[in-house]
C-alpha atoms as a PDB file:
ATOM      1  CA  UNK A   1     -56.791 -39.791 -31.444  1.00  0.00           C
ATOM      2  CA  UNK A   2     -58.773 -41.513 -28.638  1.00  0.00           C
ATOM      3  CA  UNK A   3     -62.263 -41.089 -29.197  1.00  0.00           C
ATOM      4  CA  UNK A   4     -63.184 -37.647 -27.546  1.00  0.00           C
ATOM      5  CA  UNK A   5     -66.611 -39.115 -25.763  1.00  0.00           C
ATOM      6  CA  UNK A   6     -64.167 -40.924 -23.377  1.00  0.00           C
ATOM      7  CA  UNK A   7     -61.739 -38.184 -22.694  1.00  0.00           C
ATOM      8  CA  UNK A   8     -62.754 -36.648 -18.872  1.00  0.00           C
ATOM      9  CA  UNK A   9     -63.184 -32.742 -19.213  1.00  0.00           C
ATOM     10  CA  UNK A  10     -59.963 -32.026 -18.179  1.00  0.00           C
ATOM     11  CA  UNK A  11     -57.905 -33.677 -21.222  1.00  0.00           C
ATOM     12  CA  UNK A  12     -61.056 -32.729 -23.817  1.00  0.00           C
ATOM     13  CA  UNK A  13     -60.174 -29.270 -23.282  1.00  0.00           C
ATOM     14  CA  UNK A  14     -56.774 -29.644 -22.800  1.00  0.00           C
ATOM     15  CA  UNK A  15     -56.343 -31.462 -26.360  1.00  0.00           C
ATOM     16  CA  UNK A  16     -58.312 -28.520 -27.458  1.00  0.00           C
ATOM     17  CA  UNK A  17     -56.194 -26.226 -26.203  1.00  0.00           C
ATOM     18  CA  UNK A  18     -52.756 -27.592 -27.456  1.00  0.00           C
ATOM     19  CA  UNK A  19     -54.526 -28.416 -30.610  1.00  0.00           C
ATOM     20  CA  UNK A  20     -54.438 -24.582 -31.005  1.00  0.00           C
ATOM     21  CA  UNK A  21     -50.952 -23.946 -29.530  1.00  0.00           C
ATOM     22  CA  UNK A  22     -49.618 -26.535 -31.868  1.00  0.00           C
ATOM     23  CA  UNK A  23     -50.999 -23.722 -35.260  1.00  0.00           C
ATOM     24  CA  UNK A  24     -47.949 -21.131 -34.188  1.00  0.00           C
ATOM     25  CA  UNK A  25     -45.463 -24.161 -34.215  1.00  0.00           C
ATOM     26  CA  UNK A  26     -46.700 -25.178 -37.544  1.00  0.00           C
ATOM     27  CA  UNK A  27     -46.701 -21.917 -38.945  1.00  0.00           C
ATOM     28  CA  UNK A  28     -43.289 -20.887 -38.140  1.00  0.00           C
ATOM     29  CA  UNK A  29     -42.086 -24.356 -39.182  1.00  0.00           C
ATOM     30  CA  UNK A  30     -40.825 -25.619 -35.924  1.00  0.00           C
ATOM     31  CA  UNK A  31     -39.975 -29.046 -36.055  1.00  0.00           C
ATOM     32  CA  UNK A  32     -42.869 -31.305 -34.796  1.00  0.00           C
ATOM     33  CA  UNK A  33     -40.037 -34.776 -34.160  1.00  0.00           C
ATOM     34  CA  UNK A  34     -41.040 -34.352 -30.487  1.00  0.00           C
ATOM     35  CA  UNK A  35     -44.255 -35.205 -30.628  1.00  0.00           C
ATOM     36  CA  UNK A  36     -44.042 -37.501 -32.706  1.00  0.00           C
ATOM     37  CA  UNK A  37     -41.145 -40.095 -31.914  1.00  0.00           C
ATOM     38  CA  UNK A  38     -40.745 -42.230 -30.118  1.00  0.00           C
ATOM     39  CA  UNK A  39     -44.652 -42.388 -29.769  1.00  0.00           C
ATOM     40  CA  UNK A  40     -46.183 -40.429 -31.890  1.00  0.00           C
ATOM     41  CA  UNK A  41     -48.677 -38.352 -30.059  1.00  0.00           C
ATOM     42  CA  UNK A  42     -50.056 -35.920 -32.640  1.00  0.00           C
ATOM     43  CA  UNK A  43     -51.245 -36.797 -36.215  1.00  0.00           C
ATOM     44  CA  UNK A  44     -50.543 -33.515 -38.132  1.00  0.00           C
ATOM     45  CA  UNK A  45     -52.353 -34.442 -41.331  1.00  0.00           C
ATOM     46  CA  UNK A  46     -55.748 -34.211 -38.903  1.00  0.00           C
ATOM     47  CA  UNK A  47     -55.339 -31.185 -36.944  1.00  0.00           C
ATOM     48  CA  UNK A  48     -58.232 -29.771 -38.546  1.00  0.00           C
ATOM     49  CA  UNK A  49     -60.070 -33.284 -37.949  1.00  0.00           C
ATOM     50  CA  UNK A  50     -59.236 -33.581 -34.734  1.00  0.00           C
ATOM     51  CA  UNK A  51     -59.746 -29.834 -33.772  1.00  0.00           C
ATOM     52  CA  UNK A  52     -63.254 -30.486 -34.848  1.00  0.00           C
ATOM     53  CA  UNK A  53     -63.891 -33.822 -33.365  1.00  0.00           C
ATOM     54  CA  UNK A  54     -62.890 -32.421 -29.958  1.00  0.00           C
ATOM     55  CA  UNK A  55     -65.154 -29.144 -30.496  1.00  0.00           C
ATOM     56  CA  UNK A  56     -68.370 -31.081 -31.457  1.00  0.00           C
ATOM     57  CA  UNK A  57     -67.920 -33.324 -28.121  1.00  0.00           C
ATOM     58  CA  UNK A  58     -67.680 -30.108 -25.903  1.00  0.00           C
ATOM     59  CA  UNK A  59     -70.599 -28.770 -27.536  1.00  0.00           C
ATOM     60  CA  UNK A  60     -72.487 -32.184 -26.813  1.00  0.00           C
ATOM     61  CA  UNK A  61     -71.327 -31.516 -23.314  1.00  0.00           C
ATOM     62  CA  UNK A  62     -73.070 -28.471 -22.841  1.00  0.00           C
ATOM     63  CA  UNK A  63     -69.639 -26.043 -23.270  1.00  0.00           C
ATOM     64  CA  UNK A  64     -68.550 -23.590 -25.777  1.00  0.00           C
ATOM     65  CA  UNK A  65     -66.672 -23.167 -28.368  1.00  0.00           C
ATOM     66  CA  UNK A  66     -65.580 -19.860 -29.824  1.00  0.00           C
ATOM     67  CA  UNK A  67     -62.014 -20.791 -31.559  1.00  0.00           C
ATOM     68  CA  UNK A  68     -62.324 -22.300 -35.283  1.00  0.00           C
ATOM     69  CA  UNK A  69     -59.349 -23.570 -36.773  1.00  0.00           C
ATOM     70  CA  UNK A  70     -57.938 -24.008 -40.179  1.00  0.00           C
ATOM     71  CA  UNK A  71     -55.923 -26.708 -40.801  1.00  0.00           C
ATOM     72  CA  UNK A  72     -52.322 -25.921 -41.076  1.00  0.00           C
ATOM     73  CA  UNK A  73     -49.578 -25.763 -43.990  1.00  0.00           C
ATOM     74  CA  UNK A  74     -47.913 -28.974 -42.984  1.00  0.00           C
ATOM     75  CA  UNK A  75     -46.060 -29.035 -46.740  1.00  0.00           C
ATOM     76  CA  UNK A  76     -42.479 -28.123 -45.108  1.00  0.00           C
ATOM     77  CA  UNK A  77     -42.158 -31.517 -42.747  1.00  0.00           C
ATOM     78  CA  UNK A  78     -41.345 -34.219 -44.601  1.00  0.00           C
ATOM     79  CA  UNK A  79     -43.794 -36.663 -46.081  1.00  0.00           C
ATOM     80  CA  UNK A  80     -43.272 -39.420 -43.355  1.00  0.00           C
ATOM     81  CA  UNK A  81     -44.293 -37.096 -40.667  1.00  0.00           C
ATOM     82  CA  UNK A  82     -47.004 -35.695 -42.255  1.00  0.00           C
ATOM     83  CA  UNK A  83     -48.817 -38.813 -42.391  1.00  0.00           C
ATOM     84  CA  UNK A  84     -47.816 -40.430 -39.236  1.00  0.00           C
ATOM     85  CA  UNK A  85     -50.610 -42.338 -37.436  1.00  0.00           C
ATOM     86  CA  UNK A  86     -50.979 -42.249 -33.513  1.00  0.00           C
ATOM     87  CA  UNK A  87     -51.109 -44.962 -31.373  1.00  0.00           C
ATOM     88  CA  UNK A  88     -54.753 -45.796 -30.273  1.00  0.00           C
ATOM     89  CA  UNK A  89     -53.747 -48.662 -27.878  1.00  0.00           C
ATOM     90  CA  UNK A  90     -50.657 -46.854 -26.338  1.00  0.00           C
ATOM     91  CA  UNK A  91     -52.959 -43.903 -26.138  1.00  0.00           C
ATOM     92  CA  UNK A  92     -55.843 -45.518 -24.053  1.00  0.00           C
ATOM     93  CA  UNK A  93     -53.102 -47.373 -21.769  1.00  0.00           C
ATOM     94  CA  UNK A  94     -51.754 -44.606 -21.328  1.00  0.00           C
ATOM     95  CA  UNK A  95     -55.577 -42.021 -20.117  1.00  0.00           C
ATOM     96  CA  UNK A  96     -56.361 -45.266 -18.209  1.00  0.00           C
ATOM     97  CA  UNK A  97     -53.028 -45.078 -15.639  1.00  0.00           C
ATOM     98  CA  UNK A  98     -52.742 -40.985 -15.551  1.00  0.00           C
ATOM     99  CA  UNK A  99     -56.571 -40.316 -14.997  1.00  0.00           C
ATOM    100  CA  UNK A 100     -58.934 -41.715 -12.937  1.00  0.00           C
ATOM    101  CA  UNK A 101     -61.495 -40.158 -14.988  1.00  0.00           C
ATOM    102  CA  UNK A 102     -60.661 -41.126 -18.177  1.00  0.00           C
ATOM    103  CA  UNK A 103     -60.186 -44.864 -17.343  1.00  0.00           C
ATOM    104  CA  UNK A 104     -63.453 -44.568 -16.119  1.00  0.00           C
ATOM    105  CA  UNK A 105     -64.826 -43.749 -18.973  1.00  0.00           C
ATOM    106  CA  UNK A 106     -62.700 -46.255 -20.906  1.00  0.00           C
ATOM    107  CA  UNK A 107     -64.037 -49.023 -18.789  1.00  0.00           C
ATOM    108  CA  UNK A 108     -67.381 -47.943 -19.020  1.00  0.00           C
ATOM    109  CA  UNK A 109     -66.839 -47.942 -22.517  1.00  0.00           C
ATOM    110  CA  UNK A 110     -65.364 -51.096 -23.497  1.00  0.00           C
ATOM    111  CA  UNK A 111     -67.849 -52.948 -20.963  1.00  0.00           C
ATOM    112  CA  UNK A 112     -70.805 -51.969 -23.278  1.00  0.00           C
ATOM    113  CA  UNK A 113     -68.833 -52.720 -26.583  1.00  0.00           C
ATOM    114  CA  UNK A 114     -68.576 -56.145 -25.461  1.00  0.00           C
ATOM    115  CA  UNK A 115     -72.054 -56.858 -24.038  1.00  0.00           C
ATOM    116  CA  UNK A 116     -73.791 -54.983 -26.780  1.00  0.00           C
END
């Protein structure tokens, strides 16, 4: 759930694209516990949000997007992982040590959020 402007091209479209992988899971009611314990790394109440989100930012980028998604029966998990809630600040820690390019834009970010 990190804001999408700061995600480097690589993980944008990479969300993106597990974003969509994720739909078969849901539909054939696989269990979702991996993804979301111990840190919860998808929000499955906002796949449809998030799908979005992520598709408007390529777009502002200057790439396509040809996939819409729907968002997806979630009623079979139960209600506790439905509306489980990611972890922004493990989240950004976490873009800022893998990728140079996302902690780039992080910094960048957080630099003008405190002088502005």
């Amino acid at each position: 759930m990190v804001d999408p402007k700061l995600l480097c091209k690589k993980h944008l479209q990479g969300e993106h694209f597990e974003i969509h992988l994720h739909l078969h899971n849901f539909q054939k009611h696989h269990s979702v516990t991996g993804r979301i314990s111990p840190v919860v790394l998808i929000e499955p109440a906002s796949m449809k949000f998030r799908h979005d989100l992520l598709a408007q930012e390529m777009l502002t980028r200057g790439g396509k997007h040809n996939s819409p998604y729907e968002q997806p029966d979630i009623s079979y998990l139960p209600d506790w992982q439905q509306e489980v809630k990611a972890d922004l600040n493990y989240n950004l820690k976490d873009l800022t040590t893998r990728c140079e390019e996302c902690a780039k834009r992080i910094n960048t970010s957080e630099r003008s959020q405190s002088s502005g």
